[in-house]
C-alpha atoms as a PDB file:
ATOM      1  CA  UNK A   1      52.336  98.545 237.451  1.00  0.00           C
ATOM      2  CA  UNK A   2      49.129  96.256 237.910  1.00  0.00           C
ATOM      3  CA  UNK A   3      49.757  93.179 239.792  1.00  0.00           C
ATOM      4  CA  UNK A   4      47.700  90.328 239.829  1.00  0.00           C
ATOM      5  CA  UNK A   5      45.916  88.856 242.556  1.00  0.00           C
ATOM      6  CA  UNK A   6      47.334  86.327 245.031  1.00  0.00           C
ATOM      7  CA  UNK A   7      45.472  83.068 245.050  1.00  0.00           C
ATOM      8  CA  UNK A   8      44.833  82.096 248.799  1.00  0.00           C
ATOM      9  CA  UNK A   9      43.068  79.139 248.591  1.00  0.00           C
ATOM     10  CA  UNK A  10      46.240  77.963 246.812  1.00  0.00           C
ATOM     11  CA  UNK A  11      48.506  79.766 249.209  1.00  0.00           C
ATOM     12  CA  UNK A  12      46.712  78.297 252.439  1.00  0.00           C
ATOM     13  CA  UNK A  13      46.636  74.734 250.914  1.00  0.00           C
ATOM     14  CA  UNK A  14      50.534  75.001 250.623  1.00  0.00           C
ATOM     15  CA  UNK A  15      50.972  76.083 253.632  1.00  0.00           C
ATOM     16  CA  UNK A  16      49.261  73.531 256.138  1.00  0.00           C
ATOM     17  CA  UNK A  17      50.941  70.936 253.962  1.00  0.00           C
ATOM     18  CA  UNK A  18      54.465  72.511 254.380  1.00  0.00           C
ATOM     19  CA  UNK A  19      53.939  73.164 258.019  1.00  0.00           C
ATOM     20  CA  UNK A  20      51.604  69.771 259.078  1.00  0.00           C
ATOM     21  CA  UNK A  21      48.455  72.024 260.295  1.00  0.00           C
ATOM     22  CA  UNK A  22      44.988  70.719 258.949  1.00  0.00           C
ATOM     23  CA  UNK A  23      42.551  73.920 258.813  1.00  0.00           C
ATOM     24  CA  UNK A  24      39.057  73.302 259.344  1.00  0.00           C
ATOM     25  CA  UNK A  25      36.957  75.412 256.533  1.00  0.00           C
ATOM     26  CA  UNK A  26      35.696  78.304 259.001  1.00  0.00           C
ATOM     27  CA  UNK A  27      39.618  78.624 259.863  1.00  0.00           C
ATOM     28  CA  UNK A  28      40.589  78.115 256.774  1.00  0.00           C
ATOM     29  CA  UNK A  29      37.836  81.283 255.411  1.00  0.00           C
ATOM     30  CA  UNK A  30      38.842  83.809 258.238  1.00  0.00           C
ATOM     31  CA  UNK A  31      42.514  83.395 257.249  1.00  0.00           C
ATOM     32  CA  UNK A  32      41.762  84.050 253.720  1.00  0.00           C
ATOM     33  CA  UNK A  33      39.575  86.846 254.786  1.00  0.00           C
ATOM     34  CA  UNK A  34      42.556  88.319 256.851  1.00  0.00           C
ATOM     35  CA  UNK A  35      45.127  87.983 253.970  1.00  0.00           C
ATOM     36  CA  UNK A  36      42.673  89.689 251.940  1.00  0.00           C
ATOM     37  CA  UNK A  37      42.040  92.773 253.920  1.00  0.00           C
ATOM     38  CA  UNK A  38      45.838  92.233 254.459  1.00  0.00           C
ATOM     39  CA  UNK A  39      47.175  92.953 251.060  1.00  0.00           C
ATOM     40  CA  UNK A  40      44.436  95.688 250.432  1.00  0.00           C
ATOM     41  CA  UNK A  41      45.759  97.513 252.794  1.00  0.00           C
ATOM     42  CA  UNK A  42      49.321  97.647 251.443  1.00  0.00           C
ATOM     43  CA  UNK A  43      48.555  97.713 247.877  1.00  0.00           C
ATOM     44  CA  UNK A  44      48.482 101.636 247.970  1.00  0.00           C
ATOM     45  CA  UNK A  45      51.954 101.419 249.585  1.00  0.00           C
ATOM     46  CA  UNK A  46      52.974  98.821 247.219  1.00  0.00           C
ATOM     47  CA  UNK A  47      51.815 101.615 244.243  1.00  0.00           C
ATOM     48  CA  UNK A  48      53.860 103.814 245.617  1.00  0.00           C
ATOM     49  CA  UNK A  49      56.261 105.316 242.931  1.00  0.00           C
ATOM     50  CA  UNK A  50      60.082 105.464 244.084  1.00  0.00           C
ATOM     51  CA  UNK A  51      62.531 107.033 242.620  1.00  0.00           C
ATOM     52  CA  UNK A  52      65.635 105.341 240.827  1.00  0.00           C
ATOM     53  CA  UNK A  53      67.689 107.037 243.410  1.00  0.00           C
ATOM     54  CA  UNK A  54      66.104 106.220 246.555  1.00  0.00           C
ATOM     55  CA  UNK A  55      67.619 103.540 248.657  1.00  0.00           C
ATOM     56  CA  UNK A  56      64.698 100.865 249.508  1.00  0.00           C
ATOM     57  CA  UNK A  57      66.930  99.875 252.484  1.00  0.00           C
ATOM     58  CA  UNK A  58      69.498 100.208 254.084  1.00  0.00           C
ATOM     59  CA  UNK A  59      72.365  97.431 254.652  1.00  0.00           C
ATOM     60  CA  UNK A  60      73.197  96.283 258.152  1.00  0.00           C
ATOM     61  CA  UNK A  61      76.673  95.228 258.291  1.00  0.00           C
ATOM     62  CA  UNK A  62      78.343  93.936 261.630  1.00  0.00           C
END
């Protein structure tokens, strides 16, 4: 299954509007940097192929 990209820019630009925070750009290119390396690293994970029959997770109940 071939995902696309995430768009940061996009994704950071959301975010300090949703949560009031004003990045300055060196801020604002370390973060993307960091969400990059980020989802590299769990793209192989994420390629993982499950079986049908595996449970992802379990289901806490109280």
């Amino acid at each position: 299954m071939m995902t696309s990209q995430p768009e940061w820019d996009a994704y950071l630009a959301q975010m300090e509007q949703l949560l009031g925070v004003k990045l300055d750009d060196e801020r604002r290119a370390e973060l993307h940097a960091q969400f990059s390396r980020i989802a590299a690293m769990a793209a192989p994970l994420l390629a993982f192929p499950l079986d049908e029959r595996v449970d992802i997770a379990g289901v806490y109940k109280a």
